[in-house]
ModelCIF file with pLDDT and N, C-alpha, C, O atoms, coordinates in Angstrom:
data_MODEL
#
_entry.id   MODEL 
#
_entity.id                         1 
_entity.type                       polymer 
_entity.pdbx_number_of_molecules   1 
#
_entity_poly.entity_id                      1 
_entity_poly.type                           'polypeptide(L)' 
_entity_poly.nstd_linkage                   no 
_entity_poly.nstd_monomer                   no 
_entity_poly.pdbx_seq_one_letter_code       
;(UNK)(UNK)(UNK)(UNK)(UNK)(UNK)(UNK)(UNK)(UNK)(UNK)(UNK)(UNK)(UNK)(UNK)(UNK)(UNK)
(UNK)(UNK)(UNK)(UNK)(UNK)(UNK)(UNK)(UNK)(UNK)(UNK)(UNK)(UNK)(UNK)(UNK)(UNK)(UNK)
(UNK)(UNK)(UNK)(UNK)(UNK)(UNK)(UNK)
;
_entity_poly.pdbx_seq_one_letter_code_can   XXXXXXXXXXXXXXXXXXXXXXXXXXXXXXXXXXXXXXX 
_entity_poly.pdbx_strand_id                 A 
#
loop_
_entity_poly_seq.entity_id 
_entity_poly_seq.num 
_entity_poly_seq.mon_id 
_entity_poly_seq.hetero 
1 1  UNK n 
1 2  UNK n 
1 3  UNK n 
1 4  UNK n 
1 5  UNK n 
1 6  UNK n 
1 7  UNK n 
1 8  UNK n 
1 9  UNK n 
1 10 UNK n 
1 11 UNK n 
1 12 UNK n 
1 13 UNK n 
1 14 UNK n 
1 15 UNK n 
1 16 UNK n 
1 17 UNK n 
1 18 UNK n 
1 19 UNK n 
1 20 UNK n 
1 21 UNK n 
1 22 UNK n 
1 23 UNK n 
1 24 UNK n 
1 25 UNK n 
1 26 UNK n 
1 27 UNK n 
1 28 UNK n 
1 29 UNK n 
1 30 UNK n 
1 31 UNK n 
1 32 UNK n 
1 33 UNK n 
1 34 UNK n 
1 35 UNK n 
1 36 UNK n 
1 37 UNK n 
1 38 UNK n 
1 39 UNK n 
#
_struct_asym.id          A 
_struct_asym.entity_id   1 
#
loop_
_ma_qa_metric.id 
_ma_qa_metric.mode 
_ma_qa_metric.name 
_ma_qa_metric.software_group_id 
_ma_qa_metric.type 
1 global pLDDT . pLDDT 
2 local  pLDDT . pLDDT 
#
_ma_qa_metric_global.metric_id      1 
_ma_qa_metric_global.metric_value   86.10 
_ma_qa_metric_global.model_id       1 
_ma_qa_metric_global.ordinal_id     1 
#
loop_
_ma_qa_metric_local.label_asym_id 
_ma_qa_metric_local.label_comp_id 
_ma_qa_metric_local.label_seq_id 
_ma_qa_metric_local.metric_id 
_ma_qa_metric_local.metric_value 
_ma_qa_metric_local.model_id 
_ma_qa_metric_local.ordinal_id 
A UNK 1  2 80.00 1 1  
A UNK 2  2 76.00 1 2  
A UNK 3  2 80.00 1 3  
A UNK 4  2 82.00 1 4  
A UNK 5  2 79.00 1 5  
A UNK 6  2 76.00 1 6  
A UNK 7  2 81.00 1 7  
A UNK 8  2 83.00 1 8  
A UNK 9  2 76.00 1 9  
A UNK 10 2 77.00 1 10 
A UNK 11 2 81.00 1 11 
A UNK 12 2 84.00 1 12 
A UNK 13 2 87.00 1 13 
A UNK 14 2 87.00 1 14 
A UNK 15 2 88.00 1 15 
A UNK 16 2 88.00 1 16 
A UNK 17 2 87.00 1 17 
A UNK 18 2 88.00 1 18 
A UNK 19 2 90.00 1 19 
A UNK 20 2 89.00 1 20 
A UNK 21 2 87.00 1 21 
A UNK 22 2 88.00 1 22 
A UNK 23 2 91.00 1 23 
A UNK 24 2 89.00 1 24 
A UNK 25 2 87.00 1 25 
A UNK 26 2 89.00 1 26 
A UNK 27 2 91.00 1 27 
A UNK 28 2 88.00 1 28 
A UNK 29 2 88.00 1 29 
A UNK 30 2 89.00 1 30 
A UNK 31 2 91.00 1 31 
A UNK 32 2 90.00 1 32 
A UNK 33 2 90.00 1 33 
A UNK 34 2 90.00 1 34 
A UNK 35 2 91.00 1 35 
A UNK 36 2 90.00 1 36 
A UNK 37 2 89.00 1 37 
A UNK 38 2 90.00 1 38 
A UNK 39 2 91.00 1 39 
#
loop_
_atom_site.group_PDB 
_atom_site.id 
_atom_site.type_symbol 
_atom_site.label_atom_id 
_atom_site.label_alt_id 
_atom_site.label_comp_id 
_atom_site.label_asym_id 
_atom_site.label_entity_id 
_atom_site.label_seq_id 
_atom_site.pdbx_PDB_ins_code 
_atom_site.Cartn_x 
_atom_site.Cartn_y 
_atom_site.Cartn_z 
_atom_site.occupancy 
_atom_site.B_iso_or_equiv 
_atom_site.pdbx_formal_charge 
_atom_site.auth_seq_id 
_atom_site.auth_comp_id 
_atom_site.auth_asym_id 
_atom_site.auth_atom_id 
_atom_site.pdbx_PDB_model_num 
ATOM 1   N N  . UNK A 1 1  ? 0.841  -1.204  0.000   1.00 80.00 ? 1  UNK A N  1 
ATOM 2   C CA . UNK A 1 1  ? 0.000  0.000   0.000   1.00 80.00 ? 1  UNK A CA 1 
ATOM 3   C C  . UNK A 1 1  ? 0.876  1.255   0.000   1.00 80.00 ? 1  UNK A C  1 
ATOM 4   O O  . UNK A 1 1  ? 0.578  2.259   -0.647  1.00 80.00 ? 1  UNK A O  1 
ATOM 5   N N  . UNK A 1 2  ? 2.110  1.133   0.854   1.00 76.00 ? 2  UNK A N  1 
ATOM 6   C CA . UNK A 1 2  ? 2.442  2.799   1.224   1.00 76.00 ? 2  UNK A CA 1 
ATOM 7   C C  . UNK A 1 2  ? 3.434  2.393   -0.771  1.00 76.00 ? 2  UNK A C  1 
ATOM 8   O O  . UNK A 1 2  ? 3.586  3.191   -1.695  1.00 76.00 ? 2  UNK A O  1 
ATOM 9   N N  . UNK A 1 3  ? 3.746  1.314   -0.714  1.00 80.00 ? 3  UNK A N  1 
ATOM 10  C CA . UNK A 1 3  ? 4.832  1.285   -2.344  1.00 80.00 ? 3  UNK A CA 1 
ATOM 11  C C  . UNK A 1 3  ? 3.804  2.062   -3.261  1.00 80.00 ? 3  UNK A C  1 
ATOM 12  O O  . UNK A 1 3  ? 3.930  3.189   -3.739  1.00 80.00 ? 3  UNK A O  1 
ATOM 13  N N  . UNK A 1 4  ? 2.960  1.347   -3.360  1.00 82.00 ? 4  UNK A N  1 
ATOM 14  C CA . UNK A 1 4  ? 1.434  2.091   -4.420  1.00 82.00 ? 4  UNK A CA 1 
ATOM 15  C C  . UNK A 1 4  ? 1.323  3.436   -3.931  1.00 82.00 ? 4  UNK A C  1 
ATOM 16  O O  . UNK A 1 4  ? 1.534  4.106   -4.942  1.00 82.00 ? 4  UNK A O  1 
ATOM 17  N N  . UNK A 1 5  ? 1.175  4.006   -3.247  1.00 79.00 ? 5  UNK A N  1 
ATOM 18  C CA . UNK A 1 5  ? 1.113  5.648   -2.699  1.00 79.00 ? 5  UNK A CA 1 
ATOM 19  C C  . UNK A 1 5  ? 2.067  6.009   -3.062  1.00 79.00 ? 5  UNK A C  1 
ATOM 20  O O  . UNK A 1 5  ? 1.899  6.213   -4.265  1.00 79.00 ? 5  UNK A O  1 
ATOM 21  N N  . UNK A 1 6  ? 3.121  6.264   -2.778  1.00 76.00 ? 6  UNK A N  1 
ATOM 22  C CA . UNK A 1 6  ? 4.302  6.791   -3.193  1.00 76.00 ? 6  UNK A CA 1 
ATOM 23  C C  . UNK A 1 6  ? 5.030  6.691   -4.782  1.00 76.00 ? 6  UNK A C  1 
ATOM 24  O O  . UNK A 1 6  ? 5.906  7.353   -5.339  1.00 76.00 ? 6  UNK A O  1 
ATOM 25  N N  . UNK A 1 7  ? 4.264  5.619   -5.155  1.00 81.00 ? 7  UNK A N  1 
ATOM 26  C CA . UNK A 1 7  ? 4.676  5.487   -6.843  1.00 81.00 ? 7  UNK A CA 1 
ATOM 27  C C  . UNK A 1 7  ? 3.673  6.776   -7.413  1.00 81.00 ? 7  UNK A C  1 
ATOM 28  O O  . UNK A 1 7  ? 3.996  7.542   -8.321  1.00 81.00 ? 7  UNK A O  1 
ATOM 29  N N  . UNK A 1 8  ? 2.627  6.808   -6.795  1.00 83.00 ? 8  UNK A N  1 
ATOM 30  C CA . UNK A 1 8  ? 1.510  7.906   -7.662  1.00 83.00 ? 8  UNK A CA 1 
ATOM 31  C C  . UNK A 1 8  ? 2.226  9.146   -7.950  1.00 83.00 ? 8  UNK A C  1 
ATOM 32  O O  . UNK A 1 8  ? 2.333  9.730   -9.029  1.00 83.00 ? 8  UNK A O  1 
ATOM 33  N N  . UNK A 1 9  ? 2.794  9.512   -6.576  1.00 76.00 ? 9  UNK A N  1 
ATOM 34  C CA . UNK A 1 9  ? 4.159  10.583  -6.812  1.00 76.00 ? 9  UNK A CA 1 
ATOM 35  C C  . UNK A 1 9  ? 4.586  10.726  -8.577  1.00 76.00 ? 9  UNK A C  1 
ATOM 36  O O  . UNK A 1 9  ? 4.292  11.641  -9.346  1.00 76.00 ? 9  UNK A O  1 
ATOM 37  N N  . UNK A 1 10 ? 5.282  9.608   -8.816  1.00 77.00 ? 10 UNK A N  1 
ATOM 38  C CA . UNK A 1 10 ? 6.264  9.297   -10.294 1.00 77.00 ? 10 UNK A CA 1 
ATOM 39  C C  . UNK A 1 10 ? 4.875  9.219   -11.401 1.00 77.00 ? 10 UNK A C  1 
ATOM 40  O O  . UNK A 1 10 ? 5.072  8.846   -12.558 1.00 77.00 ? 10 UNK A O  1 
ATOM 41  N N  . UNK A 1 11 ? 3.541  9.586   -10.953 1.00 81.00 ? 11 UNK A N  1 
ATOM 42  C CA . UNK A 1 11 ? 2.809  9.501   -12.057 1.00 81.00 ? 11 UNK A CA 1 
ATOM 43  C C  . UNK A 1 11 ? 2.410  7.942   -12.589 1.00 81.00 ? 11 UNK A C  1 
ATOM 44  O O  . UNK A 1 11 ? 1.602  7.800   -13.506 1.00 81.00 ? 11 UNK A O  1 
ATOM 45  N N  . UNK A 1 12 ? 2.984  6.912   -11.996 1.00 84.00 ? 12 UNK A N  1 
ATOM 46  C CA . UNK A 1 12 ? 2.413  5.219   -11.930 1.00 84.00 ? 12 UNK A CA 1 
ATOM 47  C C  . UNK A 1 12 ? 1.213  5.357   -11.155 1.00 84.00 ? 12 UNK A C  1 
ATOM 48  O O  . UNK A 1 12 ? 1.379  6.042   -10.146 1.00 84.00 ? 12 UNK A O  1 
ATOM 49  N N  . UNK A 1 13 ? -0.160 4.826   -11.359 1.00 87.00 ? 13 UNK A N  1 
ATOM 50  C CA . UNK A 1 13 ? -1.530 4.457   -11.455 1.00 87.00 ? 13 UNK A CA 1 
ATOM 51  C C  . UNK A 1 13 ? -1.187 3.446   -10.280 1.00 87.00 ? 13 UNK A C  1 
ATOM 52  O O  . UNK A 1 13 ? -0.389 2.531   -10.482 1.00 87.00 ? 13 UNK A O  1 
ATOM 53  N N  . UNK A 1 14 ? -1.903 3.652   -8.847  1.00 87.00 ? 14 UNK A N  1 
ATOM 54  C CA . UNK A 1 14 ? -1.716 3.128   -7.715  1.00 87.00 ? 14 UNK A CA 1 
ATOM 55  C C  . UNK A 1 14 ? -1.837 1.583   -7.923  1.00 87.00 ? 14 UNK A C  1 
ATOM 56  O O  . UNK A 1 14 ? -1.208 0.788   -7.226  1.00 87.00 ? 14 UNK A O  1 
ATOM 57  N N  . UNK A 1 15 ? -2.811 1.153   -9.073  1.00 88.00 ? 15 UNK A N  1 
ATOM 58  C CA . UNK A 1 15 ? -3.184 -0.612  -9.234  1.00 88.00 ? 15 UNK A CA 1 
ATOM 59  C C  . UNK A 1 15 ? -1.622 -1.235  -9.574  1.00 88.00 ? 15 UNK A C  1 
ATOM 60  O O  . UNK A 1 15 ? -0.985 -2.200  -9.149  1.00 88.00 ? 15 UNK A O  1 
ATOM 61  N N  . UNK A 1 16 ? -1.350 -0.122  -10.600 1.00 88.00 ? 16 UNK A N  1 
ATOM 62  C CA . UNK A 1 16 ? -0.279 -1.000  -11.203 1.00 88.00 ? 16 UNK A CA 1 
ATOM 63  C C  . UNK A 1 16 ? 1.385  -0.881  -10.775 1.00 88.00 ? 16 UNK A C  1 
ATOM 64  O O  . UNK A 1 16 ? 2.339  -1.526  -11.209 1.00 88.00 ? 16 UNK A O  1 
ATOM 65  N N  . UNK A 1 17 ? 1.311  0.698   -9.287  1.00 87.00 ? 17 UNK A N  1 
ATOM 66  C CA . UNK A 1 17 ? 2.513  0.432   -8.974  1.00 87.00 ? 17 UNK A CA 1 
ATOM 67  C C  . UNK A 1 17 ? 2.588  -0.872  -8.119  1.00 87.00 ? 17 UNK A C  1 
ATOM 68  O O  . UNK A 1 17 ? 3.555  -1.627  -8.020  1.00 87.00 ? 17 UNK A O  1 
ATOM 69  N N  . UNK A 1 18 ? 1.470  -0.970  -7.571  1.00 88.00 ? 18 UNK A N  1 
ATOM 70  C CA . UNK A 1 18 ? 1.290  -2.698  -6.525  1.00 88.00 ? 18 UNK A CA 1 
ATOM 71  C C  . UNK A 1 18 ? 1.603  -3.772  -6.934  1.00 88.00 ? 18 UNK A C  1 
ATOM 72  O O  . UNK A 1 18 ? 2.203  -4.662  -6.331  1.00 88.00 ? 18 UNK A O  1 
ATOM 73  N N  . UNK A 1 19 ? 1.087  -3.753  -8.335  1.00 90.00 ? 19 UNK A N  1 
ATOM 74  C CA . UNK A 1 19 ? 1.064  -5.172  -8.962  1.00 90.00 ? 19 UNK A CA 1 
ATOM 75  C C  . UNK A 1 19 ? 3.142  -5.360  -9.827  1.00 90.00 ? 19 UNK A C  1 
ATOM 76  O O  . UNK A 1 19 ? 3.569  -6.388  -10.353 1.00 90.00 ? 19 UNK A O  1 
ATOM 77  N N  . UNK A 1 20 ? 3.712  -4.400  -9.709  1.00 89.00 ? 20 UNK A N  1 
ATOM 78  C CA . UNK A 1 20 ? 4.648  -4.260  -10.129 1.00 89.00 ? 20 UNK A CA 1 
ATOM 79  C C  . UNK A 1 20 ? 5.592  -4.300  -8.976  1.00 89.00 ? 20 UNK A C  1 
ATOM 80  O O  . UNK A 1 20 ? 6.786  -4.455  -9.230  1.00 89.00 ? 20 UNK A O  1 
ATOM 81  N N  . UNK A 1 21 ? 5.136  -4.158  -7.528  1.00 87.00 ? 21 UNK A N  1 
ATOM 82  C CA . UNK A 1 21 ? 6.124  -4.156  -6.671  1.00 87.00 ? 21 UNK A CA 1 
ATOM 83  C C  . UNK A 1 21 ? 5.854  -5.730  -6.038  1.00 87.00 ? 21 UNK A C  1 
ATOM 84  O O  . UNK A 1 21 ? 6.700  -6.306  -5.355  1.00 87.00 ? 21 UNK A O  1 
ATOM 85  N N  . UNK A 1 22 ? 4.650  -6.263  -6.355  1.00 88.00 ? 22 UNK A N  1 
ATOM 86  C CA . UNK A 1 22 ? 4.007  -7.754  -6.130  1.00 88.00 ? 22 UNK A CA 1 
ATOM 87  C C  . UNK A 1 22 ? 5.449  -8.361  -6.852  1.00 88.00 ? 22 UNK A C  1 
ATOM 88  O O  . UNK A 1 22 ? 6.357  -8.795  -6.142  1.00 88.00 ? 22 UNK A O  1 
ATOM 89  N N  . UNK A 1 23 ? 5.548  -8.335  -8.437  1.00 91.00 ? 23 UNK A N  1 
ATOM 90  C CA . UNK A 1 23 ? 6.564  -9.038  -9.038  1.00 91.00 ? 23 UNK A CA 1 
ATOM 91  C C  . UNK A 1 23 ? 7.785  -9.102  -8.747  1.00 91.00 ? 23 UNK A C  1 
ATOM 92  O O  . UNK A 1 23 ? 8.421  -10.136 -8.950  1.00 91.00 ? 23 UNK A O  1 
ATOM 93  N N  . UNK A 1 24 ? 8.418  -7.840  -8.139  1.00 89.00 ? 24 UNK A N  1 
ATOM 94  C CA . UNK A 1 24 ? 9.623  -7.804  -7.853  1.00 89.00 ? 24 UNK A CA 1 
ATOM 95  C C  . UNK A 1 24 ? 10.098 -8.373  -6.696  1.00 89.00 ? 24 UNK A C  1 
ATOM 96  O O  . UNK A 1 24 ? 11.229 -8.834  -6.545  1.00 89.00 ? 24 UNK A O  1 
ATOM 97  N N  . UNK A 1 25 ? 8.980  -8.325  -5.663  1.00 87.00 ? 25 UNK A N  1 
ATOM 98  C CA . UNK A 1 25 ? 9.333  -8.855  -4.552  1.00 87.00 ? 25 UNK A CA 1 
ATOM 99  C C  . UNK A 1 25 ? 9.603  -10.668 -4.138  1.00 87.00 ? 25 UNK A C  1 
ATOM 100 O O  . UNK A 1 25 ? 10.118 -11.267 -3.194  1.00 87.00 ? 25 UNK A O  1 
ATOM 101 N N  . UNK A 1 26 ? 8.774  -11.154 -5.734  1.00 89.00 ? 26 UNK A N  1 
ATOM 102 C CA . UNK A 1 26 ? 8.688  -12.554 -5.861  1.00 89.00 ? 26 UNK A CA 1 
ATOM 103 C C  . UNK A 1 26 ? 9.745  -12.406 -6.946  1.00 89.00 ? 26 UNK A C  1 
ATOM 104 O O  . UNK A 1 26 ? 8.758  -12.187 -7.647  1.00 89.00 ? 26 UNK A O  1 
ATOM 105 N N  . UNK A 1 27 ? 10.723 -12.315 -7.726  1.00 91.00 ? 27 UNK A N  1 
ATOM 106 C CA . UNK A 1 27 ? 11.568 -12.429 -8.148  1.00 91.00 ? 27 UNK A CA 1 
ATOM 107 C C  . UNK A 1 27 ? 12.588 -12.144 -7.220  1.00 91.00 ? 27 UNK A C  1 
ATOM 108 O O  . UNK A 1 27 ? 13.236 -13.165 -6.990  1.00 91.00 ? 27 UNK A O  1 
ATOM 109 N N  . UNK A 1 28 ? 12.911 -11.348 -6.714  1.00 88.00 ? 28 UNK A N  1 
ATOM 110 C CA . UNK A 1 28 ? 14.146 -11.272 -5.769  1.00 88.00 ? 28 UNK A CA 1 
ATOM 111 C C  . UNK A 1 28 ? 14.138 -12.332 -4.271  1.00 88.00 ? 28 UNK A C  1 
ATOM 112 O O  . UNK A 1 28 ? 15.058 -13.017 -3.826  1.00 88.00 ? 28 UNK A O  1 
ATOM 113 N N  . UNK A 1 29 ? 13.198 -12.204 -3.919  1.00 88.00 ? 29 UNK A N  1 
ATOM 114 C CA . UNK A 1 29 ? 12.666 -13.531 -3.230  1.00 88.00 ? 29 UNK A CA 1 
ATOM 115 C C  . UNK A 1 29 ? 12.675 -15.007 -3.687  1.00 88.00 ? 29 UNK A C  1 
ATOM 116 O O  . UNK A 1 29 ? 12.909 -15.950 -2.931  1.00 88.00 ? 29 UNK A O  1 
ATOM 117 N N  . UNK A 1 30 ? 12.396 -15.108 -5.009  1.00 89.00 ? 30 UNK A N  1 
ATOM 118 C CA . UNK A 1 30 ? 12.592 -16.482 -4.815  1.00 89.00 ? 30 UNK A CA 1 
ATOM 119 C C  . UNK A 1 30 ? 13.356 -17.089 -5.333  1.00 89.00 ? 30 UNK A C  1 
ATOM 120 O O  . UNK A 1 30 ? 13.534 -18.304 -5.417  1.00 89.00 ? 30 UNK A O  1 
ATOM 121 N N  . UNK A 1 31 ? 14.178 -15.713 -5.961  1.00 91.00 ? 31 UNK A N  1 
ATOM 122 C CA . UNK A 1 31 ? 16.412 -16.381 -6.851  1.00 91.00 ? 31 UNK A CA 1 
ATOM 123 C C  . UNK A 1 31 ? 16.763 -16.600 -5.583  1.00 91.00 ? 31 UNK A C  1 
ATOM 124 O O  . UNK A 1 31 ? 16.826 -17.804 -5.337  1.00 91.00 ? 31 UNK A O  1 
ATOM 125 N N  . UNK A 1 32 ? 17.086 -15.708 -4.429  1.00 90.00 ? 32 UNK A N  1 
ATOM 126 C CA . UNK A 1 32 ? 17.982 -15.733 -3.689  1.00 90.00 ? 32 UNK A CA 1 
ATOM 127 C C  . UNK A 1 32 ? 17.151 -15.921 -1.978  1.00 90.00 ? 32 UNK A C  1 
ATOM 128 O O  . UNK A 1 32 ? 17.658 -16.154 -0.881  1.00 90.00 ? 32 UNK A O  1 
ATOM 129 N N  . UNK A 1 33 ? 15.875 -15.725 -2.338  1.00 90.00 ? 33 UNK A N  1 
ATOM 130 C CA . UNK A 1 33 ? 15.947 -16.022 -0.483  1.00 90.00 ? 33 UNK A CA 1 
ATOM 131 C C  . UNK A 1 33 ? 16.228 -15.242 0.696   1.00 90.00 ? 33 UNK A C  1 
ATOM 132 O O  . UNK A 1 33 ? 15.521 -14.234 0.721   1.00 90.00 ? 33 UNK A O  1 
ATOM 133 N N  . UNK A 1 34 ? 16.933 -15.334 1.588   1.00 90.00 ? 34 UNK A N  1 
ATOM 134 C CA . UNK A 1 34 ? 16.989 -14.768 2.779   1.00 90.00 ? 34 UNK A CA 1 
ATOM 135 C C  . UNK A 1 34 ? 18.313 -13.710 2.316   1.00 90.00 ? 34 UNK A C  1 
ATOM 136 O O  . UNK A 1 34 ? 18.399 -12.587 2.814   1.00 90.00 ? 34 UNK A O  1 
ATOM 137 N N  . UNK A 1 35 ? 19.327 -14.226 1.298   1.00 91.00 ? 35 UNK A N  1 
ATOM 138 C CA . UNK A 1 35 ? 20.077 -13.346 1.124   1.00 91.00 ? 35 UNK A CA 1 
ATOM 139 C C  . UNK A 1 35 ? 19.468 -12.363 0.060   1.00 91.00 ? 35 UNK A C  1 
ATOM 140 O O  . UNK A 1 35 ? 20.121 -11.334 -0.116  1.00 91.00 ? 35 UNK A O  1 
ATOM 141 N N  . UNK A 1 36 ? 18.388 -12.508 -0.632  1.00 90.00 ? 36 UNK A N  1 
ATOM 142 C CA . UNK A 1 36 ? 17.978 -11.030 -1.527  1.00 90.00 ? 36 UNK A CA 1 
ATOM 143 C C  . UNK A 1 36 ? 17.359 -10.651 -0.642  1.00 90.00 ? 36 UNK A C  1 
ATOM 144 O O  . UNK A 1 36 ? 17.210 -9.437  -0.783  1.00 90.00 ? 36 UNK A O  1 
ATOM 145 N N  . UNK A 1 37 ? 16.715 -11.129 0.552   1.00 89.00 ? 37 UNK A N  1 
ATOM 146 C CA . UNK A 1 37 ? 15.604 -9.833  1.424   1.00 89.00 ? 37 UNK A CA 1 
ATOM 147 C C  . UNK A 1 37 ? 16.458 -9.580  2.313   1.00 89.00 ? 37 UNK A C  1 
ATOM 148 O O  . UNK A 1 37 ? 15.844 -9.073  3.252   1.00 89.00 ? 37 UNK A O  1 
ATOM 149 N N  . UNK A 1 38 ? 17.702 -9.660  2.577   1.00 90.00 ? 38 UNK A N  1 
ATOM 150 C CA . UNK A 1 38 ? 18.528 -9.569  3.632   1.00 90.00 ? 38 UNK A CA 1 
ATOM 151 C C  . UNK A 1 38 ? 19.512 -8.128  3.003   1.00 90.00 ? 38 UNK A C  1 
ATOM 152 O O  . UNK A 1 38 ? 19.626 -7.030  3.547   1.00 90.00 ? 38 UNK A O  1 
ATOM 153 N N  . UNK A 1 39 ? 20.063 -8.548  1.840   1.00 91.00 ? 39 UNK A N  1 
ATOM 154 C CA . UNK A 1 39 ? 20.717 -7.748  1.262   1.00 91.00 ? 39 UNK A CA 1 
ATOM 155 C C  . UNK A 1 39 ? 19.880 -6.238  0.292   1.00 91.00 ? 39 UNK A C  1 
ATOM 156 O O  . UNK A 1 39 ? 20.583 -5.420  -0.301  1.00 91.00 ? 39 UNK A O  1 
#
């Protein structure tokens, strides 16, 4: 929610800064794990 708020800032559409921070967080999450959410 606050990622989607703060993207509106940059002019990104609150649905789709979410659904874009949804992906990234499952790509960096699930190459590396405790060391991509760590690092």
């Amino acid at each position: 929610i606050s990622f989607g708020s703060v993207s509106t800032a940059f002019g990104i559409p609150y649905d789709i800064a979410v659904i874009i921070g949804v992906i990234v967080i499952i790509i960096y999450t699930y190459t590396s794990g405790m060391w991509g959410v760590a690092v």
